[in-house]
Protein backbone atom coordinates (compact mmCIF):
# COMPACT_ATOMS: atom_id res chain seq x y z
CA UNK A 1 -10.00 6.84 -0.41
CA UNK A 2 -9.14 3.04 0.05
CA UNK A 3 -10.63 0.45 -2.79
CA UNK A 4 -10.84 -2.83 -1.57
CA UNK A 5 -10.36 -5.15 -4.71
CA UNK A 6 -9.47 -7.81 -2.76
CA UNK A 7 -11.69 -10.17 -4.55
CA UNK A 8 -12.00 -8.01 -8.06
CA UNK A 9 -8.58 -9.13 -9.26
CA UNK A 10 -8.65 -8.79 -13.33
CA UNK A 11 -12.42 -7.75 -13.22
CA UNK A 12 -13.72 -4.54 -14.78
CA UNK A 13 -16.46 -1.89 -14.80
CA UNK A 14 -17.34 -0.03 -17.57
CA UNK A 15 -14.57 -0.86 -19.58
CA UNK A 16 -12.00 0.42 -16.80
CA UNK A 17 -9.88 -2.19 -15.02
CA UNK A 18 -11.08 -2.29 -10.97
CA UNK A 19 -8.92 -0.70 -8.66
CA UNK A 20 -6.81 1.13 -11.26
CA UNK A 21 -7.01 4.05 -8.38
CA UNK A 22 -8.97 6.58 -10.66
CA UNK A 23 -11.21 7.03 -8.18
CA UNK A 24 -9.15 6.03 -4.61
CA UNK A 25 -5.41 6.68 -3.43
CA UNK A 26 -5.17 3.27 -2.58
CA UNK A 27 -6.19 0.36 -4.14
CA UNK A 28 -5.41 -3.40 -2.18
CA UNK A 29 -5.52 -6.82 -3.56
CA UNK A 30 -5.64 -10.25 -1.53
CA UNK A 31 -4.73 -13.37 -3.65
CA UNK A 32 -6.03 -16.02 -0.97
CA UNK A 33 -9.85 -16.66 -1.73
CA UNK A 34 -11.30 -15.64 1.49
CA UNK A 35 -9.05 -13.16 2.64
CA UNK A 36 -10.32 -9.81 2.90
CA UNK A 37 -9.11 -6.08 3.63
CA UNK A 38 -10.31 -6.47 7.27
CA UNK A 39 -7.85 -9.28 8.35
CA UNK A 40 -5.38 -6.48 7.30
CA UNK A 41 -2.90 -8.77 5.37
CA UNK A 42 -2.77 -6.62 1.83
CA UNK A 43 -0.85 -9.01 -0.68
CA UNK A 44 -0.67 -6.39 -3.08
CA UNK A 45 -1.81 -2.34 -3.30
CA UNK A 46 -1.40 0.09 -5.93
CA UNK A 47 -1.22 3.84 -5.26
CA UNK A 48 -1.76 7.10 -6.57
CA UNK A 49 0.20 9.67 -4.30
CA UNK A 50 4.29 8.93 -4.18
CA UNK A 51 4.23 10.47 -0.45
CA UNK A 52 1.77 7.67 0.50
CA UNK A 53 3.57 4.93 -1.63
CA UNK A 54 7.19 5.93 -0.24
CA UNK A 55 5.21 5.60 3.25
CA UNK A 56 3.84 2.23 2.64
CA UNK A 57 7.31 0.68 1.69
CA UNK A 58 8.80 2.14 4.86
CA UNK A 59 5.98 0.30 6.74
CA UNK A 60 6.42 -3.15 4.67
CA UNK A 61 10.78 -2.66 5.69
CA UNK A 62 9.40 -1.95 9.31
CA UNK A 63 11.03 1.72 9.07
CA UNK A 64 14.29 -0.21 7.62
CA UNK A 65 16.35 2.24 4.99
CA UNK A 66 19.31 2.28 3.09
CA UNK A 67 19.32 6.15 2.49
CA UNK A 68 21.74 7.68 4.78
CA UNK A 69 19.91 10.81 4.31
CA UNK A 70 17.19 9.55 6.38
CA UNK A 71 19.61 8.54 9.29
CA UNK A 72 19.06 10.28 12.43
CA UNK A 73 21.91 10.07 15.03
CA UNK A 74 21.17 11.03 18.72
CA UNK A 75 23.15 13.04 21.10
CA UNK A 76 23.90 11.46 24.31
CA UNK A 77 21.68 12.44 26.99
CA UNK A 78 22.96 13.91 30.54
């Protein structure tokens, strides 16, 4: 479930802060006053699920990484 709080930020409902992802995985912010979630420019998300968080950094680094353990090397084709 994606919450788009993109014009919510430091707003709450029923005594809960919006888009503290209680009820969605994903939870995205925009700090410019007429962006929203469909442009698809997220300034800022907060999430719920580490698989999906480690995911979103490796999109933000464009697949990136430090971790050798994540280096694949390929054999030389024929």
């Amino acid at each position: 479930m994606l919450e788009d709080a993109s014009h919510a930020i430091g707003a709450h409902y029923q005594c809960q802060p919006v888009a503290n992802c209680r009820y969605s995985t994903i939870s995205v912010f925009g700090f410019h006053p007429l962006k929203i979630i469909i442009i698809a420019k997220v300034d800022l998300a907060t999430i719920n699920y580490a698989p999906l968080a480690q995911r979103t950094v490796d999109f933000r680094n464009h697949g990136t990484t430090k971790d050798a353990q994540l280096f694949e090397l390929l054999a030389p084709g024929p």
